[in-house]
C-alpha atoms as a PDB file:
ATOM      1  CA  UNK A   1       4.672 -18.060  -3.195  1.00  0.00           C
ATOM      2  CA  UNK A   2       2.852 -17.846  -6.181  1.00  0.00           C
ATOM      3  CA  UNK A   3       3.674 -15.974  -9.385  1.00  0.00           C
ATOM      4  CA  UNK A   4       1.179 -14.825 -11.950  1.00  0.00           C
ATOM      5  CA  UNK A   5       2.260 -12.827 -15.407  1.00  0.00           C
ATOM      6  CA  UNK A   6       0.052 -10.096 -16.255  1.00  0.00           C
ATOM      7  CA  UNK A   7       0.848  -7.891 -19.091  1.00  0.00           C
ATOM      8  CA  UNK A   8       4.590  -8.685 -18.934  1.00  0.00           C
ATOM      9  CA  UNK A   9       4.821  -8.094 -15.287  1.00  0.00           C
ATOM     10  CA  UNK A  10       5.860 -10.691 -13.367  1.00  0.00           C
ATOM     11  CA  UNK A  11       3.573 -10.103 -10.203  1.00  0.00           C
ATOM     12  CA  UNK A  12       4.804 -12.665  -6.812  1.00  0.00           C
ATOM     13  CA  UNK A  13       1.836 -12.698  -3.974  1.00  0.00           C
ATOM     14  CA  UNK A  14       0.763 -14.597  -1.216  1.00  0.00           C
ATOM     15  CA  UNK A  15      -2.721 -15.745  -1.306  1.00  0.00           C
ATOM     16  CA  UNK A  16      -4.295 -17.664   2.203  1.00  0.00           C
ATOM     17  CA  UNK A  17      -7.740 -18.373   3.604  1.00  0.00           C
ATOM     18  CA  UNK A  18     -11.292 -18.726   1.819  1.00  0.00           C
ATOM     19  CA  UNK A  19     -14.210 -16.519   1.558  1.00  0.00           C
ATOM     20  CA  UNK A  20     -14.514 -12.702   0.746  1.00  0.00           C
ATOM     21  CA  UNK A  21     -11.574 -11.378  -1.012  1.00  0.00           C
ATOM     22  CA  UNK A  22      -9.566  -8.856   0.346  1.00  0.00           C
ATOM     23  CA  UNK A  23      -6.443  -7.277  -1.663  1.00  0.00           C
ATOM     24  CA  UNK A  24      -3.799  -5.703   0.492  1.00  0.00           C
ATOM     25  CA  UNK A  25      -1.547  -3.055  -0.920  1.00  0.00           C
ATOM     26  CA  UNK A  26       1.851  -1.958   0.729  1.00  0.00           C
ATOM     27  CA  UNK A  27       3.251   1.394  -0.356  1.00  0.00           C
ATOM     28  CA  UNK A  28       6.973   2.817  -0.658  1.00  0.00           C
ATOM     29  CA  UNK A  29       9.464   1.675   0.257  1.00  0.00           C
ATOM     30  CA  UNK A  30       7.602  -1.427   1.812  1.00  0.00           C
ATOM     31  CA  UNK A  31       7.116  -4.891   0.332  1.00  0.00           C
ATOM     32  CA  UNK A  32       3.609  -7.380   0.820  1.00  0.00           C
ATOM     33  CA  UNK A  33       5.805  -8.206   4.275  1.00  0.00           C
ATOM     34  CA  UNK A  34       4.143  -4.950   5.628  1.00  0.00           C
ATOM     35  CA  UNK A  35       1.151  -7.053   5.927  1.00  0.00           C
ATOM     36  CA  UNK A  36       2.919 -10.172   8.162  1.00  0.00           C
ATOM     37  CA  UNK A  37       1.124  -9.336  11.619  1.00  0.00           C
ATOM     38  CA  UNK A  38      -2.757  -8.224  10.077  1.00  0.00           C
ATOM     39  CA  UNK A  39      -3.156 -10.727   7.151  1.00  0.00           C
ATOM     40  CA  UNK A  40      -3.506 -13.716   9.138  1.00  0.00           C
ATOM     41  CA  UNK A  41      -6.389 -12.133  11.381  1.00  0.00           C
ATOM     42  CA  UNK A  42      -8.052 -11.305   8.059  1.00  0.00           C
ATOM     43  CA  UNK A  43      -7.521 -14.824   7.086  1.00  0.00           C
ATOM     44  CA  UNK A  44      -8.416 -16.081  10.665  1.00  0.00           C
ATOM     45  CA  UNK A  45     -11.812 -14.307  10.230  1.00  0.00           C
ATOM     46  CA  UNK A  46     -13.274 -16.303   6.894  1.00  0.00           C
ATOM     47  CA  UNK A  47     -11.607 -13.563   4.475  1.00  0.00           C
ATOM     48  CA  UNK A  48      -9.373 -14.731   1.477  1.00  0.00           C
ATOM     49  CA  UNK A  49      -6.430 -12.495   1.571  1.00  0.00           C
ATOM     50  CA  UNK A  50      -4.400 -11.286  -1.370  1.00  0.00           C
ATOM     51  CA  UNK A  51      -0.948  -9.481  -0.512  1.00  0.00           C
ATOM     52  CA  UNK A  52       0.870  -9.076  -3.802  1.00  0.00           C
ATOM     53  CA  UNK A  53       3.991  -7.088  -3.765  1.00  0.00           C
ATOM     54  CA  UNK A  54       3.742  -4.150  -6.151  1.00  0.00           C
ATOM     55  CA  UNK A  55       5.544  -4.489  -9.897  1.00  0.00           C
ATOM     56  CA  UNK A  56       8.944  -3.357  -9.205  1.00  0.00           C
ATOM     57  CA  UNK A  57       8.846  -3.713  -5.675  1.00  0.00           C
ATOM     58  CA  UNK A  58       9.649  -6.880  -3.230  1.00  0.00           C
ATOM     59  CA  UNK A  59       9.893  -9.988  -5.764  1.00  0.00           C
ATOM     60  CA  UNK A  60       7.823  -8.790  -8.638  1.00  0.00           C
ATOM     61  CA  UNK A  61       9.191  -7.583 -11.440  1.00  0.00           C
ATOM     62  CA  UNK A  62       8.415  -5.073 -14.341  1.00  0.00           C
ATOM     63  CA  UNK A  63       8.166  -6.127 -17.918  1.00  0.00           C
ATOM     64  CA  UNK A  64      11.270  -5.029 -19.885  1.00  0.00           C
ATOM     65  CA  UNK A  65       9.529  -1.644 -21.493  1.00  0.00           C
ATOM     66  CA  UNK A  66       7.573  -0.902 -18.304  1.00  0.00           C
ATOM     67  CA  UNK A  67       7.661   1.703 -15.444  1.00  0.00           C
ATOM     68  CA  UNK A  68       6.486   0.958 -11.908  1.00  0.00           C
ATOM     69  CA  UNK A  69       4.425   4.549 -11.767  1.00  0.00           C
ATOM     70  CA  UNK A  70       0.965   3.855  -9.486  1.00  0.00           C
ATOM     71  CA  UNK A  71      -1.179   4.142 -13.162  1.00  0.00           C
ATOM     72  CA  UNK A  72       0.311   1.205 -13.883  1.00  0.00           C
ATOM     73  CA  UNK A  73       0.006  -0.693 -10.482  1.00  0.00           C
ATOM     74  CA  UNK A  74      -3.524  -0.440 -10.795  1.00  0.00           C
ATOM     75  CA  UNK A  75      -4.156  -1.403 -13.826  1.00  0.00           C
ATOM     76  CA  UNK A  76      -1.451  -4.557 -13.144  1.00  0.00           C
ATOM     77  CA  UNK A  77      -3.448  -5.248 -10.016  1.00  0.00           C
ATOM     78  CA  UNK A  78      -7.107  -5.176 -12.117  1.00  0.00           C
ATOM     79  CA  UNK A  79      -5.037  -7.724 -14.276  1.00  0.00           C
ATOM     80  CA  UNK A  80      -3.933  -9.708 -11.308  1.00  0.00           C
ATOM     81  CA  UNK A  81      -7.675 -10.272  -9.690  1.00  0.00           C
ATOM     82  CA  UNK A  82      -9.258 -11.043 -13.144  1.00  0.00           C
ATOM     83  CA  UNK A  83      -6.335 -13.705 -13.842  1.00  0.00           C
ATOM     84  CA  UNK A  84      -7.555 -15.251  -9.981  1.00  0.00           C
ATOM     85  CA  UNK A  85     -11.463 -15.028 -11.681  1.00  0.00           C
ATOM     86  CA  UNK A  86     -11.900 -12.687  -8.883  1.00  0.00           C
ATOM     87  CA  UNK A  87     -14.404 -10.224  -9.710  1.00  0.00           C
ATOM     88  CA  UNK A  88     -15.992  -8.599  -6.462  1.00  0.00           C
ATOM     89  CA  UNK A  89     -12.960  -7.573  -3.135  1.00  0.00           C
ATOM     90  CA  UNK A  90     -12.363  -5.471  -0.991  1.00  0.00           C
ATOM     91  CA  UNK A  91      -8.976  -3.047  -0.960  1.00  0.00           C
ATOM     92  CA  UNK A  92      -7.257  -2.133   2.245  1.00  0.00           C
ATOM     93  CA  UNK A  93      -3.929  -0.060   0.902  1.00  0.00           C
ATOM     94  CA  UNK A  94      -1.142   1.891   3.170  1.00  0.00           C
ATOM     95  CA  UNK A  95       1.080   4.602   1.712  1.00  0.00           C
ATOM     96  CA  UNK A  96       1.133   5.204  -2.177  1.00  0.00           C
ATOM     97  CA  UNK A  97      -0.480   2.090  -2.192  1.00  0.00           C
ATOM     98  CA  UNK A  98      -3.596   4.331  -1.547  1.00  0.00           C
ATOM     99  CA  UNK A  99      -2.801   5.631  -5.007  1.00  0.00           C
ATOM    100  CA  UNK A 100      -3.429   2.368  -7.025  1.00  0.00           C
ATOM    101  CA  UNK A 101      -6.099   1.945  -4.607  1.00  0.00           C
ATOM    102  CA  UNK A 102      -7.559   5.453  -5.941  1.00  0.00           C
ATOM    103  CA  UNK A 103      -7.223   4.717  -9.136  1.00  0.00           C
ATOM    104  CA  UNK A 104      -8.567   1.163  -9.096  1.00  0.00           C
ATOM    105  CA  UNK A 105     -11.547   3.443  -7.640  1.00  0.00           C
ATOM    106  CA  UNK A 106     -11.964   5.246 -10.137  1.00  0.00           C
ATOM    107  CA  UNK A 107     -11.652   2.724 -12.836  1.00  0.00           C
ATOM    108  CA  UNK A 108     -13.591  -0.292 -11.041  1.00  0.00           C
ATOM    109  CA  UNK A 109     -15.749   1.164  -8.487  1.00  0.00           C
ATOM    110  CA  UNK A 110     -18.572  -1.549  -8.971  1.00  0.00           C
ATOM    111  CA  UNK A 111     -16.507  -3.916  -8.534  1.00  0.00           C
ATOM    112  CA  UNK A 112     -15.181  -2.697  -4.749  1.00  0.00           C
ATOM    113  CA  UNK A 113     -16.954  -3.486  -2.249  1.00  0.00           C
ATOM    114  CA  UNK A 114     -15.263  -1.492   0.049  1.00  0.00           C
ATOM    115  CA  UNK A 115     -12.118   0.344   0.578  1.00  0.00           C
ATOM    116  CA  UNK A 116      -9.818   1.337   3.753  1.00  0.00           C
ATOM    117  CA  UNK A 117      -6.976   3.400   3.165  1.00  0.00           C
ATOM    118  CA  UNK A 118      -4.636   4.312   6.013  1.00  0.00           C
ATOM    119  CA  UNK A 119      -1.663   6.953   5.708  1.00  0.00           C
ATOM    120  CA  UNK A 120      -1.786   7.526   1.953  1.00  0.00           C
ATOM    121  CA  UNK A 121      -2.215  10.319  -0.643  1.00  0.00           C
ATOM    122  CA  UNK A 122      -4.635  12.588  -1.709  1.00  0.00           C
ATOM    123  CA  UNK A 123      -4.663  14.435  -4.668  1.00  0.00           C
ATOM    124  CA  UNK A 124      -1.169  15.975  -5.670  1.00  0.00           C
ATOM    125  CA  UNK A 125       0.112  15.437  -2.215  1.00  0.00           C
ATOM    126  CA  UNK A 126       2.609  11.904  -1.574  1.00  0.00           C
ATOM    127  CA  UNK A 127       5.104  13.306   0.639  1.00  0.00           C
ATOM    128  CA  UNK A 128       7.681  13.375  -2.406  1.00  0.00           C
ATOM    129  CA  UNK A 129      10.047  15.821   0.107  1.00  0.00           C
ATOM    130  CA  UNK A 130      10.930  12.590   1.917  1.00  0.00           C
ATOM    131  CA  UNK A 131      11.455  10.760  -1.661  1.00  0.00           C
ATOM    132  CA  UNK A 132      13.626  12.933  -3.238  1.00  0.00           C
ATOM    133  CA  UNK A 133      17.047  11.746  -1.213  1.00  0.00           C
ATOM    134  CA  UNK A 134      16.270   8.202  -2.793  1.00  0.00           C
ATOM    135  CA  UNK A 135      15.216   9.287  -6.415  1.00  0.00           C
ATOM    136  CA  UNK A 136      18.744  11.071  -6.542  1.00  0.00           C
ATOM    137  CA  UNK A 137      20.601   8.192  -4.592  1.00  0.00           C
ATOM    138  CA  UNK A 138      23.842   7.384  -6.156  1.00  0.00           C
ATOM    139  CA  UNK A 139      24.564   4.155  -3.758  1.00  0.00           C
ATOM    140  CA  UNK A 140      22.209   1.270  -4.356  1.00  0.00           C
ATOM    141  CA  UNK A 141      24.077  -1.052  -2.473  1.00  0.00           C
ATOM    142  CA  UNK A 142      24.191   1.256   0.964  1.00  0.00           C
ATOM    143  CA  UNK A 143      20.538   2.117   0.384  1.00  0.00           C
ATOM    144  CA  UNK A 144      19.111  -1.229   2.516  1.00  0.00           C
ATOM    145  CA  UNK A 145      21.032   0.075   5.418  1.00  0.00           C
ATOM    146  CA  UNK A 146      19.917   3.772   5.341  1.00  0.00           C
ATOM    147  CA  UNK A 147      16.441   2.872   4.393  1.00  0.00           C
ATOM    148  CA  UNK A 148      16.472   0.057   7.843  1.00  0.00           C
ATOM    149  CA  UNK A 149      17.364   3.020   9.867  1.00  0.00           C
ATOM    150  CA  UNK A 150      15.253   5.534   8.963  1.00  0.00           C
ATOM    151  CA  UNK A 151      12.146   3.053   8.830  1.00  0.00           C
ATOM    152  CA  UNK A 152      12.866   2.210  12.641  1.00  0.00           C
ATOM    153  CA  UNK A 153      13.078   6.171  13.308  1.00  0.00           C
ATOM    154  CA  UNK A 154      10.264   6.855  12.164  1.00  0.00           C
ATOM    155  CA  UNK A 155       8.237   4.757  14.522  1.00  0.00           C
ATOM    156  CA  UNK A 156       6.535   6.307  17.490  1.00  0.00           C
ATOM    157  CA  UNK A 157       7.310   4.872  21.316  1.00  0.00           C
ATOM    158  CA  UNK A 158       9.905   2.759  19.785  1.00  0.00           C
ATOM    159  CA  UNK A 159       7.365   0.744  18.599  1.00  0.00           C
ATOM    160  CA  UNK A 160       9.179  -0.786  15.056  1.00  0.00           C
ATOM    161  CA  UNK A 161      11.675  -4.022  15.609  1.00  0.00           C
ATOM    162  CA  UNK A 162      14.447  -4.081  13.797  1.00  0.00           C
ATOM    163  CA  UNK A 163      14.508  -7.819  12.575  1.00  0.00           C
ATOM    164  CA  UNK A 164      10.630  -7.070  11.375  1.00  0.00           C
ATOM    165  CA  UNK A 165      12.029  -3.601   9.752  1.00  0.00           C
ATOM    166  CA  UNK A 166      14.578  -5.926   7.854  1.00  0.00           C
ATOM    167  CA  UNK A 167      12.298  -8.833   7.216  1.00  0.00           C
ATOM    168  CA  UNK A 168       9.967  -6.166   5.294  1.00  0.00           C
ATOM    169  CA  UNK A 169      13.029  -4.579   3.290  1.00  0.00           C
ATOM    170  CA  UNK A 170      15.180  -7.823   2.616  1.00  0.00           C
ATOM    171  CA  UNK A 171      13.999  -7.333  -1.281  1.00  0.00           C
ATOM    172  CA  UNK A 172      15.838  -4.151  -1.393  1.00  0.00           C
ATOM    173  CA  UNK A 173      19.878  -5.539  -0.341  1.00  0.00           C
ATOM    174  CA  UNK A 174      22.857  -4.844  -2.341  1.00  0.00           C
ATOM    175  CA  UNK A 175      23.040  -3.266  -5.263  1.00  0.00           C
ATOM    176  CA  UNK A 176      20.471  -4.829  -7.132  1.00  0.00           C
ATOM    177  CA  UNK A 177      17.879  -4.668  -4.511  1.00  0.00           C
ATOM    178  CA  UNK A 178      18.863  -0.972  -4.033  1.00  0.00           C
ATOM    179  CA  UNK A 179      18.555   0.108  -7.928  1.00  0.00           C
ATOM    180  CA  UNK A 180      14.890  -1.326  -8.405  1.00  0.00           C
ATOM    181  CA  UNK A 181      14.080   0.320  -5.779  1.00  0.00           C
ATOM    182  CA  UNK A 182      15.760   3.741  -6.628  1.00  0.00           C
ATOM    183  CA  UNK A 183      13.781   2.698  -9.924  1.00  0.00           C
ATOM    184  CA  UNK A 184      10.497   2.679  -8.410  1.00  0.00           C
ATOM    185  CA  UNK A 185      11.164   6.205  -6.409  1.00  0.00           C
ATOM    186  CA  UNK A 186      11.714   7.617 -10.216  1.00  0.00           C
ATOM    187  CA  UNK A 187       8.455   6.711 -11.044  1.00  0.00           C
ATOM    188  CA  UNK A 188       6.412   7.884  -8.541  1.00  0.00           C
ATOM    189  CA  UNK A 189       3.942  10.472 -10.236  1.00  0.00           C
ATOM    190  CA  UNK A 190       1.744  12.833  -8.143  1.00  0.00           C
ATOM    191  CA  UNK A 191      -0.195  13.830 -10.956  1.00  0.00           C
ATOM    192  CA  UNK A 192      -1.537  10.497 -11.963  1.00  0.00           C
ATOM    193  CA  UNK A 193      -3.858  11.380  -8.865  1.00  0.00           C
ATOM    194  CA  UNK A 194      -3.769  15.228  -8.405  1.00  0.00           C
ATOM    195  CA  UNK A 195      -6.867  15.421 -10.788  1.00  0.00           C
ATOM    196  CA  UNK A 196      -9.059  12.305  -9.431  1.00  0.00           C
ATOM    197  CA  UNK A 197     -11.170  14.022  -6.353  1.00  0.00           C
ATOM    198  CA  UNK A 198     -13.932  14.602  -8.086  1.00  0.00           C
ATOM    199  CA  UNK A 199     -14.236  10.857  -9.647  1.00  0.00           C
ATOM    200  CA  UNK A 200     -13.147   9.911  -6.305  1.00  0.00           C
ATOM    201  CA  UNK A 201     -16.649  11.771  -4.820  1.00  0.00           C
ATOM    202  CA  UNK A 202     -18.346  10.387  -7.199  1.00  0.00           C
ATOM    203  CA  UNK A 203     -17.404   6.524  -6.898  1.00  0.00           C
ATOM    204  CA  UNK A 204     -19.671   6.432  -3.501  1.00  0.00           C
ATOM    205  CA  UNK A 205     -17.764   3.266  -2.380  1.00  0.00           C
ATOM    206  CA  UNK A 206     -18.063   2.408   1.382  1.00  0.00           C
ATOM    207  CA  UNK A 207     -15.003   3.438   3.006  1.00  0.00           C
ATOM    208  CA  UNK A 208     -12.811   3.568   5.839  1.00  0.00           C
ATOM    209  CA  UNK A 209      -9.918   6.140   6.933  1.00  0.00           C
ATOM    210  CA  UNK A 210      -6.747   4.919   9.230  1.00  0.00           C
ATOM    211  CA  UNK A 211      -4.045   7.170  10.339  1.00  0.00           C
ATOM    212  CA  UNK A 212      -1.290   7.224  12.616  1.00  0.00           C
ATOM    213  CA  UNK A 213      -1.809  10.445  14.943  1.00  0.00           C
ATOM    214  CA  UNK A 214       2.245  10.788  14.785  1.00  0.00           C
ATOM    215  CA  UNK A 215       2.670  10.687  11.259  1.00  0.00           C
ATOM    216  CA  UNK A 216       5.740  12.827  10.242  1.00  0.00           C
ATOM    217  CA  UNK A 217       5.155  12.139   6.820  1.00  0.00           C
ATOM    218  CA  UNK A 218       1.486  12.431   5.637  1.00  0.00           C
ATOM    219  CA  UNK A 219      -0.323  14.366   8.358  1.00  0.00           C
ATOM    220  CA  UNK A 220      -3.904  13.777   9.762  1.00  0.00           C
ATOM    221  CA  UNK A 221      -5.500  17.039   9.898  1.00  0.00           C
ATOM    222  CA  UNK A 222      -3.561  18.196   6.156  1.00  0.00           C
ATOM    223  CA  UNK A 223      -4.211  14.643   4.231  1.00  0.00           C
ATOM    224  CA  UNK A 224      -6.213  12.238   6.297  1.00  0.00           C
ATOM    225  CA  UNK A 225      -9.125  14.045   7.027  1.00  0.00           C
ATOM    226  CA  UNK A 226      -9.510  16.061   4.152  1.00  0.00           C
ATOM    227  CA  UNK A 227      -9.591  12.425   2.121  1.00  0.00           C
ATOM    228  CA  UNK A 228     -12.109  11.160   4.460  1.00  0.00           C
ATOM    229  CA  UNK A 229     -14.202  13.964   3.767  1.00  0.00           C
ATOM    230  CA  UNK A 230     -13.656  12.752   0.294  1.00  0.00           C
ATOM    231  CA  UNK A 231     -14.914   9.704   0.062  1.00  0.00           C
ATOM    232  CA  UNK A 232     -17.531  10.230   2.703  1.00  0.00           C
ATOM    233  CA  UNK A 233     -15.797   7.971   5.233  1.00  0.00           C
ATOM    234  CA  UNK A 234     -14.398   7.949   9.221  1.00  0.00           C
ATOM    235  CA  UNK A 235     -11.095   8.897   9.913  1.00  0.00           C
ATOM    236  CA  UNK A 236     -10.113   7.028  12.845  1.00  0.00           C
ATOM    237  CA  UNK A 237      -6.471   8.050  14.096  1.00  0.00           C
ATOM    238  CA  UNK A 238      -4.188   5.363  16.163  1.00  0.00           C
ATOM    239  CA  UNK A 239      -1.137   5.821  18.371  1.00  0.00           C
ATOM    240  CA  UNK A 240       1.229   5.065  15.593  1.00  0.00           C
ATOM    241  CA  UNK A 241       3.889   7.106  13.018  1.00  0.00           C
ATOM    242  CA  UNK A 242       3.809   6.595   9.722  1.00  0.00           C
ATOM    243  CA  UNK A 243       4.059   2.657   9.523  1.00  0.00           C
ATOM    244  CA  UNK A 244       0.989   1.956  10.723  1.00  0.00           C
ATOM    245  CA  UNK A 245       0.859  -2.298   9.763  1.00  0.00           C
ATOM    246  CA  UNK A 246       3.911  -2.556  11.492  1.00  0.00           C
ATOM    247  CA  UNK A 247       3.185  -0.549  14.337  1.00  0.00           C
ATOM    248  CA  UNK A 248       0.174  -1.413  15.353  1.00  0.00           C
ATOM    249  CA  UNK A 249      -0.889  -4.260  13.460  1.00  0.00           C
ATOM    250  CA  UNK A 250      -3.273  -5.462  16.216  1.00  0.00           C
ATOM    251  CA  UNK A 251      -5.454  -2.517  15.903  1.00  0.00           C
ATOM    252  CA  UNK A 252      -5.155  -2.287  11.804  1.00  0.00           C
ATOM    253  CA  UNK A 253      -6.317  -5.868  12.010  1.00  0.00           C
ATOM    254  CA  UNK A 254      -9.045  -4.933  14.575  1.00  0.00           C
ATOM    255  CA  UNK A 255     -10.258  -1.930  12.508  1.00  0.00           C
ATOM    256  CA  UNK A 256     -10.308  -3.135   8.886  1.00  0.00           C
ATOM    257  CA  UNK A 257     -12.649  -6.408  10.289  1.00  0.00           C
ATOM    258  CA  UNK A 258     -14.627  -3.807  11.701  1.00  0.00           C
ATOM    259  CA  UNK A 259     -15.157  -2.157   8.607  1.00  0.00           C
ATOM    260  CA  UNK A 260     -15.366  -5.217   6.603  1.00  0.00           C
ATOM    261  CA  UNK A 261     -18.035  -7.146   8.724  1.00  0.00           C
ATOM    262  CA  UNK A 262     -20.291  -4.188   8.535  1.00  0.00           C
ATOM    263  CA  UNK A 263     -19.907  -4.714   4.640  1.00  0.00           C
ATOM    264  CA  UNK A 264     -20.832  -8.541   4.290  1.00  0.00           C
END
């Protein structure tokens, strides 16, 4: 697992195949594991595939000084590319991960060359309801547990294992584990995107919409179409909750080559 330092931050990703790049960003309360059962199709395909975890989250770490708000994770994931020497990739991003993703947008948009975002935010809206319990969480070393449960519960057809569930959350055990992560809930800003739609219009990068059609947490018809419609892309909705990756990683897999091929 490689580690690269970029502005302090102490960013740990995997990096496999050749060809195309393609940056994969997991969301909250997830770690680059989210990614275990699509990157290797990517790779499979002729795609170089970048899953870092996010600063703060999984095995990278913030500088001393720094937050882990979504501002910041794009600007750390900019940093991260440009230390490979990679220029032009593509960004597939689940959760708030679609709120770097956004932002990268807005800030790099020549240098995307295409997006797909799948169960994420738009504007001012990121689902903080369903946050809130673990901003204000007093017990980081009972959060793992909690967090293992409700992940599995919120999976549709009892579709989400429980050693995969645990595999993708193993950053966040005991105490430690439990207070970065309670860390990274505290900075989780909705307004560092509630005023980007109309950059977002304007950035005209090819894109792709995914969403599970039993999402409790980000709905179809109230977020994902209405970002679709945003960026000029397809929404394409799959038998899946939330936790899309994990769910149905076959047909994530399936879809973003889809997408992807029609850009090369």
């Amino acid at each position: 697992m490689p580690v690269l330092t970029v502005e302090g931050a102490a960013i740990a990703f995997d990096d496999a195949g050749a060809g195309d790049p393609v940056l994969l960003l997991h969301g909250f309360p997830t770690t680059r594991r989210l990614w275990s059962g699509v990157a290797p199709a990517l790779v499979q395909a002729g795609f170089r595939v970048l899953s870092p975890d996010l600063v703060g989250y999984g095995e990278s770490t913030c500088p001393p000084t720094g937050e882990p708000d979504l501002s910041s994770q794009a600007r750390w994931m900019v940093g991260l590319l440009d230390a490979l020497g990679i220029d032009r990739f593509s960004l597939v991003a689940h959760d708030i991960g679609t709120a770097a993703a956004q932002l990268m947008l807005v800030g790099a948009s020549h240098r995307v060359r295409g997006v797909v975002l799948m169960d994420g935010v738009l504007g001012g809206e990121w689902a903080m309801d369903a946050v809130a319990p673990i901003r204000d969480w007093t017990e980081p070393a009972r959060l793992h547990k909690v967090l293992v449960r409700q992940l599995r519960a919120s999976g549709a057809d009892g579709r989400l294992d429980e050693d995969v569930v645990r595999g993708v959350l193993a950053a966040y055990e005991g105490a430690d584990g439990g207070a970065r992560l309670i860390r990274a809930a505290r900075a989780m800003r909705p307004e560092q995107t509630a005023g980007i739609l109309p950059a977002l219009r304007a950035a005209r990068v090819p894109a792709r919409i995914l969403w599970g059609d039993r999402d409790a947490y980000l709905g179809a018809e109230a977020v994902g179409r209405p970002l679709a419609e945003v960026l000029g892309a397809r929404l394409v909705l799959l038998p899946s909750g939330h936790f899309l990756p994990l769910e149905r990683p076959d047909l994530v897999a399936a879809e973003v080559l889809a997408f992807l091929r029609g850009r090369a």
